[in-house]
Protein backbone atom coordinates (compact mmCIF):
# COMPACT_ATOMS: atom_id res chain seq x y z
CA UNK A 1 23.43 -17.50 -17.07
CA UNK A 2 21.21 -15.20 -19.18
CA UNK A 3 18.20 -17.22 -17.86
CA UNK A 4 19.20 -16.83 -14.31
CA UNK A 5 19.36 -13.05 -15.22
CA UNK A 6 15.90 -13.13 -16.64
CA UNK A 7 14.44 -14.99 -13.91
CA UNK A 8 16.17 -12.73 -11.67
CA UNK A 9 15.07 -9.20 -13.23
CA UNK A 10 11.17 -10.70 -13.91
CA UNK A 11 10.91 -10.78 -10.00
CA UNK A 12 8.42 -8.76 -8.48
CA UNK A 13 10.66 -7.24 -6.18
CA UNK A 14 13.17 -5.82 -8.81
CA UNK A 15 10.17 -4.41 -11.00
CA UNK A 16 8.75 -3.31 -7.83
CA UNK A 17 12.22 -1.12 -7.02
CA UNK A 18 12.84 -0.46 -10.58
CA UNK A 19 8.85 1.77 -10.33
CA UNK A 20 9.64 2.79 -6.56
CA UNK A 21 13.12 4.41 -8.63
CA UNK A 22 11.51 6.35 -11.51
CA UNK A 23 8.61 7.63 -8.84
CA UNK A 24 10.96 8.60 -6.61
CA UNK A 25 12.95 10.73 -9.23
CA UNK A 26 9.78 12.00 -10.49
CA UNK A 27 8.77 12.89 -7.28
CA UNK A 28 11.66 14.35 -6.03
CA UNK A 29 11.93 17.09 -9.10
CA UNK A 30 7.89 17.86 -7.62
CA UNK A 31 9.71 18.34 -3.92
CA UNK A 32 12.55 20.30 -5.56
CA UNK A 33 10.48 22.86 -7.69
CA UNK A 34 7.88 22.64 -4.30
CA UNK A 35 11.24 24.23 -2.51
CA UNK A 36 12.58 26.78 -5.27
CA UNK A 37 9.87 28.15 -6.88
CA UNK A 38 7.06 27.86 -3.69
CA UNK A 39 8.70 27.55 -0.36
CA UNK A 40 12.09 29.43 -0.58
CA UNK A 41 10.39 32.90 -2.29
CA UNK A 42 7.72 32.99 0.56
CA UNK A 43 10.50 32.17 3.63
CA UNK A 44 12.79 35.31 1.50
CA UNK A 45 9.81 37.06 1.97
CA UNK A 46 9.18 36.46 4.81
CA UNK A 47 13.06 37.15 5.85
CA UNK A 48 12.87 40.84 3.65
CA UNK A 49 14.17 39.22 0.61
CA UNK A 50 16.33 36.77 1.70
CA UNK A 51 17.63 34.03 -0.88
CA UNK A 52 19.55 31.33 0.82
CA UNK A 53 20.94 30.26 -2.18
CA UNK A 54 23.31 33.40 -2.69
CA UNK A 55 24.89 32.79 0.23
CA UNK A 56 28.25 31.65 0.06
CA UNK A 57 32.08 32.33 1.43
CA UNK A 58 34.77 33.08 -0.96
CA UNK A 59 37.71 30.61 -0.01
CA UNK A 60 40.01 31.46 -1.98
CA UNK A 61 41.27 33.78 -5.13
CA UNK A 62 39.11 34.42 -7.88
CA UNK A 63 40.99 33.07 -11.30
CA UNK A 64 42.51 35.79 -13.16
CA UNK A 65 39.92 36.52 -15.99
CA UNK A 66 36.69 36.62 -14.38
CA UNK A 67 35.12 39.41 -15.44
CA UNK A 68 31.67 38.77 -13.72
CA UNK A 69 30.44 39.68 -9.81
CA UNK A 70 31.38 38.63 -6.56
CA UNK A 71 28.37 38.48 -5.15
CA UNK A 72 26.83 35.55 -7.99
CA UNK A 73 27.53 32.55 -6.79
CA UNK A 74 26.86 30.30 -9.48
CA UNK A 75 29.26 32.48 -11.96
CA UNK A 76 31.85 31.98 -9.43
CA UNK A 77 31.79 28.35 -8.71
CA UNK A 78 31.42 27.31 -12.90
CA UNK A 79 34.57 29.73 -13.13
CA UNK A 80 36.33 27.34 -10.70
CA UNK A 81 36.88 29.61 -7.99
CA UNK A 82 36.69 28.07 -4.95
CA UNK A 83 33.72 28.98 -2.97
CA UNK A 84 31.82 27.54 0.20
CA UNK A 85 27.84 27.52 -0.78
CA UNK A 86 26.51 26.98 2.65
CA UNK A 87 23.15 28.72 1.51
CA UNK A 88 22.42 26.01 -1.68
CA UNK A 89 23.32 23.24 1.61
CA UNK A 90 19.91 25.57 3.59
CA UNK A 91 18.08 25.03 0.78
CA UNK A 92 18.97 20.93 0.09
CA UNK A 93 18.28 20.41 3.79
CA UNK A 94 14.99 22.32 3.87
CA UNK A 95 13.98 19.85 0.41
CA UNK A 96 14.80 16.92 2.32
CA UNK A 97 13.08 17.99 5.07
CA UNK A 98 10.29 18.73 2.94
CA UNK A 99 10.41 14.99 1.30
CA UNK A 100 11.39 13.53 4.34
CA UNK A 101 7.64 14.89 5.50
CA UNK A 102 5.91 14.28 2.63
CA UNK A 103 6.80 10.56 2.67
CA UNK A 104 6.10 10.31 6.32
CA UNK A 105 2.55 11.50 5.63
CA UNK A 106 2.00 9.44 2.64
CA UNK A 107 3.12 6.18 4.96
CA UNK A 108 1.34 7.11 7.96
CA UNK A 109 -2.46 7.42 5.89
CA UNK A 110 -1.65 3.82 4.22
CA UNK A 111 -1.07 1.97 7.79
CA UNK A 112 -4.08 4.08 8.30
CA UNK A 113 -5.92 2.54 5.62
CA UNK A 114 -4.83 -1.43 6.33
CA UNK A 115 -5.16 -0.92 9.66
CA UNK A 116 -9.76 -0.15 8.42
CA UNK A 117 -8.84 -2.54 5.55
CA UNK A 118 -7.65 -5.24 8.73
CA UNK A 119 -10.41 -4.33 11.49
CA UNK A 120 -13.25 -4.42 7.84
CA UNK A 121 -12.44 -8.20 7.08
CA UNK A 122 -14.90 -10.19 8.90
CA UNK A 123 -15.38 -13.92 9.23
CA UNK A 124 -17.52 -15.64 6.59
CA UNK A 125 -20.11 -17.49 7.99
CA UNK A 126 -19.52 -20.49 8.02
CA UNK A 127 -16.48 -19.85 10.62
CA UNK A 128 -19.13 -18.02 12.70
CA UNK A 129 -21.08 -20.75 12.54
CA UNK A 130 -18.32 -23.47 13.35
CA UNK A 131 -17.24 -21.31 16.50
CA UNK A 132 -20.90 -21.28 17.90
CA UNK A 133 -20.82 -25.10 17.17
CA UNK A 134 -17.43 -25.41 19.13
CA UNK A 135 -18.35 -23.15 21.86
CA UNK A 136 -21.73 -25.39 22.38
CA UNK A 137 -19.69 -28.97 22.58
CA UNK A 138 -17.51 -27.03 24.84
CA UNK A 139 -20.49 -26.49 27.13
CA UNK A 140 -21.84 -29.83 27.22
């Protein structure tokens, strides 16, 4: 059994998901820090200081104890009180929209590329020259 599970993780396919896994994590903390720190400020901006992530609905009591504001979103939600972020979901959709592009680009230069790297592989010569050979006993 362990050599079945050695065979089975030294597969190129598992090492090749296990890489696609860590680059994807990677990439998606580049994607997420892309969104806070670039995209959101300059949308606020844009929207006279607008920051989706503070906005939120209250659904409920606050627990008794709080001491900090109503308007902070993250105090409220670590306190336990029960709040709807519907701004933080604005800002996860506009990553994944972000990612979601980002990928699409990176895929649509690669077909690019073995689509030139397809059309650039020519026939060696000697095919050439068995095809001219072919097409001549064809003729005759």
């Amino acid at each position: 059994m362990l050599n079945e599970f050695r065979d089975f993780i030294a597969r190129g396919n598992v090492l090749d998901l296990a890489v696609a896994v860590i680059i994807g994590a990677a990439f998606a903390t580049i994607t997420a820090s892309l969104t806070d720190d670039i995209i959101m400020p300059v949308v606020g901006a844009i929207f006279g200081g607008l920051d989706f992530s503070s906005y939120f609905m209250l659904l409920g009591p606050v627990p008794e104890g709080y001491a900090g504001s109503l308007a902070n979103y993250t105090a409220l939600k670590e306190a336990g009180a029960p709040v709807l972020g519907y701004g933080q979901f604005v800002t996860v959709l506009i990553n994944f929209l972000i990612l979601a592009f980002i990928i699409f680009m990176i895929i649509r230069a690669a077909n690019r590329v073995m689509t030139k790297k397809e059309e650039a592989v020519a026939d060696p010569a000697e095919v050439q020259l068995l095809r001219e050979i072919r097409d001549e006993l064809r003729k005759r």
